[in-house]
C-alpha atoms as a PDB file:
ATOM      1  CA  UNK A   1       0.000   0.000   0.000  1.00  0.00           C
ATOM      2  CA  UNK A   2       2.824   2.407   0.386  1.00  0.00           C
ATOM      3  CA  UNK A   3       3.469   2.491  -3.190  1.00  0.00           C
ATOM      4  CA  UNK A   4       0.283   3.917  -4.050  1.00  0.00           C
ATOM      5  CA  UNK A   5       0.492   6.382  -7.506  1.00  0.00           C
ATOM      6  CA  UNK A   6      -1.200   8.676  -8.942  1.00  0.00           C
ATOM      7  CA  UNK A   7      -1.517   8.952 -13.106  1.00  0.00           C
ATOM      8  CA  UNK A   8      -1.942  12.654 -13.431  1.00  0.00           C
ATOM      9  CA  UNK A   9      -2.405  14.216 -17.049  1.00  0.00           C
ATOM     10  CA  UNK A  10      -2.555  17.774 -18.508  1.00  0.00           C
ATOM     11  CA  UNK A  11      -5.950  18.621 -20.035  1.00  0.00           C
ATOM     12  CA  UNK A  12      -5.995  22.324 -19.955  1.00  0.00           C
ATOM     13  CA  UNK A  13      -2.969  24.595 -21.112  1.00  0.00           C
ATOM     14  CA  UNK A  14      -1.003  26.995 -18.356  1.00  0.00           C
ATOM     15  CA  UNK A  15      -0.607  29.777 -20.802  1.00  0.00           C
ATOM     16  CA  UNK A  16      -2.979  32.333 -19.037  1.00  0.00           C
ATOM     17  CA  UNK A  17      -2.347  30.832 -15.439  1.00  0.00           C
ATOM     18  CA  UNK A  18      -1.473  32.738 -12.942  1.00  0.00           C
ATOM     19  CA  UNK A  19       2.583  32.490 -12.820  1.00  0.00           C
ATOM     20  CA  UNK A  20       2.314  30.280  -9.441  1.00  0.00           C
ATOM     21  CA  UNK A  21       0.255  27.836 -11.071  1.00  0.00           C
ATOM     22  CA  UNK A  22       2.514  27.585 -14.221  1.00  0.00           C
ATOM     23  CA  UNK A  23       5.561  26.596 -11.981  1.00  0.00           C
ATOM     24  CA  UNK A  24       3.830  24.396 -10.240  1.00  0.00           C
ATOM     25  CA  UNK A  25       2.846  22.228 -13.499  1.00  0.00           C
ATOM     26  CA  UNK A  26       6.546  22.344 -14.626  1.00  0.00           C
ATOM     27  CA  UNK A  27       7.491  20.877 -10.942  1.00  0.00           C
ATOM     28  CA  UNK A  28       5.110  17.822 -11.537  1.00  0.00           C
ATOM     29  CA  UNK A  29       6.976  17.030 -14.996  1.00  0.00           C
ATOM     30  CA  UNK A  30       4.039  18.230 -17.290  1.00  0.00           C
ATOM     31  CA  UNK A  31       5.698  20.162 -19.942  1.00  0.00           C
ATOM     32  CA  UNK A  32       2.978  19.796 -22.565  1.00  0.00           C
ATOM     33  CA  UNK A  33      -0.659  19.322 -23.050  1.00  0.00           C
ATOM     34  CA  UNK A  34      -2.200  15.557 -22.372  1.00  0.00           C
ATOM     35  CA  UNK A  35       1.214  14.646 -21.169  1.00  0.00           C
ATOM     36  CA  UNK A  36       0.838  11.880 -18.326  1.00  0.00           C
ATOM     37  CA  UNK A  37       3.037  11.150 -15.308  1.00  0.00           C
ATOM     38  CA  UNK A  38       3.099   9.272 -12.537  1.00  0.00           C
ATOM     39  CA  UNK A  39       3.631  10.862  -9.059  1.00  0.00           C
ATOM     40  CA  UNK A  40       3.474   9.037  -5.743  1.00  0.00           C
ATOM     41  CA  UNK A  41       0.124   9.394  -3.620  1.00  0.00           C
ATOM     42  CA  UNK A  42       1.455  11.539  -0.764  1.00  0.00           C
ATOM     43  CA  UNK A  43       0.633  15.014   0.980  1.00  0.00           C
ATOM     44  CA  UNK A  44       3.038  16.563  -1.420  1.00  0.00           C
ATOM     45  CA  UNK A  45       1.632  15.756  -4.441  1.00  0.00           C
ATOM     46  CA  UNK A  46      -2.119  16.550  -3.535  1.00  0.00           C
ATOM     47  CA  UNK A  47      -1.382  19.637  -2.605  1.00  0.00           C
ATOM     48  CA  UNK A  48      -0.229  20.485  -5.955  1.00  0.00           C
ATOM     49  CA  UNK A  49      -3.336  18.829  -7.345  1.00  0.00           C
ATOM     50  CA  UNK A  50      -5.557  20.863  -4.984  1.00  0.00           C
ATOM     51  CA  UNK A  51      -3.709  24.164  -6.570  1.00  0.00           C
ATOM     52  CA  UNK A  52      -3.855  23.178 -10.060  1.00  0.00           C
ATOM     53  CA  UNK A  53      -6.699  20.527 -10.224  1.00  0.00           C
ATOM     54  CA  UNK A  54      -8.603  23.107 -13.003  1.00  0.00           C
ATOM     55  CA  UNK A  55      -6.061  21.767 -15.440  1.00  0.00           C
ATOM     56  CA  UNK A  56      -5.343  18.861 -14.673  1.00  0.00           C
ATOM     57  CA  UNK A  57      -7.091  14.870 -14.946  1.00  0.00           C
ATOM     58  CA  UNK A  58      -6.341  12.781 -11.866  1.00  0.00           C
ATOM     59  CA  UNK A  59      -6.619   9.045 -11.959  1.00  0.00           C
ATOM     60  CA  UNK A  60      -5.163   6.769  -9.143  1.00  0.00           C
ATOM     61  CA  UNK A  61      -3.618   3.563 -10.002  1.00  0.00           C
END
């Protein structure tokens, strides 16, 4: 159970974000649009979500 993941992908472009919000996508590894990675389910990581979850698709694995 520790290894839990979670497949998040890039459905919305970060062009007019809010500068904040546009670093935060490049620190998850999403450099363009309906890119996919997968990030480990921790505190960390949904907090990032919970700032940028407008543009992104969040599936756990």
């Amino acid at each position: 159970m520790a290894d839990k993941k979670l497949k998040i992908t890039l459905v919305k472009s970060p062009i007019g974000a809010v500068p904040k919000h546009r670093r935060t996508v490049e620190a998850m590894g999403l450099n363009k649009l309906h890119k996919t990675v997968e990030l480990p389910d921790n505190a960390s990581t949904r907090g990032q979500i919970q700032q940028i979850g407008y543009m992104l698709k969040v599936e756990e694995i």
